[in-house]
C-alpha atoms as a PDB file:
ATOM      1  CA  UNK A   1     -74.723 138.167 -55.857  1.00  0.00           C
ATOM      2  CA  UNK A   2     -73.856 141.798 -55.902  1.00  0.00           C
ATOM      3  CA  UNK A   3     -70.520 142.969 -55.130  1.00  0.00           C
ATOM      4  CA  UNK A   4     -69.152 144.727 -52.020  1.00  0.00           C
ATOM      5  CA  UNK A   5     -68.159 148.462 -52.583  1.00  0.00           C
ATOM      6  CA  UNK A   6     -65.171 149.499 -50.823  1.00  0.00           C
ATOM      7  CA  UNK A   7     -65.145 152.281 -48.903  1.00  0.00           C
ATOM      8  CA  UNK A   8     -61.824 154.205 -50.463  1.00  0.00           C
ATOM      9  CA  UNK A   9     -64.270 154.304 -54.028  1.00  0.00           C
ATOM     10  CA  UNK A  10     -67.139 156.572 -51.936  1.00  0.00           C
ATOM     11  CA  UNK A  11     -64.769 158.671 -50.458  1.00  0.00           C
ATOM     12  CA  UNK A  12     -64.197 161.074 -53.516  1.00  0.00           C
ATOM     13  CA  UNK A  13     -67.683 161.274 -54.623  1.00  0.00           C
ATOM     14  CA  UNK A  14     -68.168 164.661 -53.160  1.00  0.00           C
ATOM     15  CA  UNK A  15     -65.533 166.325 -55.049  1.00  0.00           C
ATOM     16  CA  UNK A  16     -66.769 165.204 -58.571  1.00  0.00           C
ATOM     17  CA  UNK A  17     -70.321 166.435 -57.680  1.00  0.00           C
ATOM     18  CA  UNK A  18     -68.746 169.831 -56.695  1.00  0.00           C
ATOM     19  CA  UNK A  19     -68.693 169.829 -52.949  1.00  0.00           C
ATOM     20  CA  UNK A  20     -70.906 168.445 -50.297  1.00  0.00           C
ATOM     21  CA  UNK A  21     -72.239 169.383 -47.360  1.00  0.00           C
ATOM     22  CA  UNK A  22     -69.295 168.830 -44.960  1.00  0.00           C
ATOM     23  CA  UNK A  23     -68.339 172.112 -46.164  1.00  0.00           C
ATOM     24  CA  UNK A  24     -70.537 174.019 -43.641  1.00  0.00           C
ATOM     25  CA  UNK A  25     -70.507 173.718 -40.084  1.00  0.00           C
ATOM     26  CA  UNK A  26     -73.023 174.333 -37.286  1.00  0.00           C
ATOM     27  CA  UNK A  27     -71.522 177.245 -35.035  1.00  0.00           C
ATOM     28  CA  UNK A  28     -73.329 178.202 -31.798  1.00  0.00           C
ATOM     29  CA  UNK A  29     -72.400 181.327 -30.333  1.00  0.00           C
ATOM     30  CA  UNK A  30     -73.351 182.046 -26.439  1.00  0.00           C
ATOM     31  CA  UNK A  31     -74.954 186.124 -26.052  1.00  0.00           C
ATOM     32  CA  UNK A  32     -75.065 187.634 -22.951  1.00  0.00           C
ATOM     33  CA  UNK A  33     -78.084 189.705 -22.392  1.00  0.00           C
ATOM     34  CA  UNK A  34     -76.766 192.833 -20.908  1.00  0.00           C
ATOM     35  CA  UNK A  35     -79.607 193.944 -19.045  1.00  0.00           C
ATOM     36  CA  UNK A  36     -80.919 190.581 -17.152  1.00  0.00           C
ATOM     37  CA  UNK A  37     -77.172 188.525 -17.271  1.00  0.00           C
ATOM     38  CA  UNK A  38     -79.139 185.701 -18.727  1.00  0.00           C
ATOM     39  CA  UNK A  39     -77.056 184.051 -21.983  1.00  0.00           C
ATOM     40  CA  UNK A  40     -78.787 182.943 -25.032  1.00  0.00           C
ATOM     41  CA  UNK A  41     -77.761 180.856 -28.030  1.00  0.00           C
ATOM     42  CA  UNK A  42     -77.455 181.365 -31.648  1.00  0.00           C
ATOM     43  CA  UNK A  43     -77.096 178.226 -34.032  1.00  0.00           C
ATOM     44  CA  UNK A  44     -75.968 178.852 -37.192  1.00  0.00           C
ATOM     45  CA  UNK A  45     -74.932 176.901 -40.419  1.00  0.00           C
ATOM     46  CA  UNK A  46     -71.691 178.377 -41.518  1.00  0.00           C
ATOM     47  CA  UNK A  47     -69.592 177.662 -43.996  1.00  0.00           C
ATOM     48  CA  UNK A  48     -65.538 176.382 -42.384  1.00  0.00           C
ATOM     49  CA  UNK A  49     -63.887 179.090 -44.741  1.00  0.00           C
ATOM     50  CA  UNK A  50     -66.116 182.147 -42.593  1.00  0.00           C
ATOM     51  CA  UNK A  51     -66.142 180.668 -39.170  1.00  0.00           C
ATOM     52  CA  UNK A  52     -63.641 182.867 -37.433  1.00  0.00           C
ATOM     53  CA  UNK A  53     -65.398 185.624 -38.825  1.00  0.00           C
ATOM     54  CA  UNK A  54     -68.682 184.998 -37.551  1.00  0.00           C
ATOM     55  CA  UNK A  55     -67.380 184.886 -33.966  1.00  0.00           C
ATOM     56  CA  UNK A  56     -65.056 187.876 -34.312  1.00  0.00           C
ATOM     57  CA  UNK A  57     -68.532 190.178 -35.115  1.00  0.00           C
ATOM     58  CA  UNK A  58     -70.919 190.999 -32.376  1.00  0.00           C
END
């Protein structure tokens, strides 16, 4: 019979590896077209240290 993990054991596995992917998040920036007024959107994978500074540039 195999034993049951707990879940506090997983939770550091990331770190040991050197990071995982919950480093990056998906951003998704609204752009207006200027000449029709219609908006689009941009999805991007962006790592949580350089969010603020993908939404500051245009």
């Amino acid at each position: 019979m195999a034993k049951k993990v707990s879940k506090n054991s997983r939770v550091g596995k990331g770190q040991r590896t050197g990071g995982t992917g919950r480093d990056y998040v998906k951003v998704v920036k609204s752009i207006k077209d200027p000449e029709t007024g219609k908006y689009t959107y941009q999805e991007v994978m962006v790592h949580k240290d350089n969010v603020k500074e993908f939404l500051a540039k245009k």
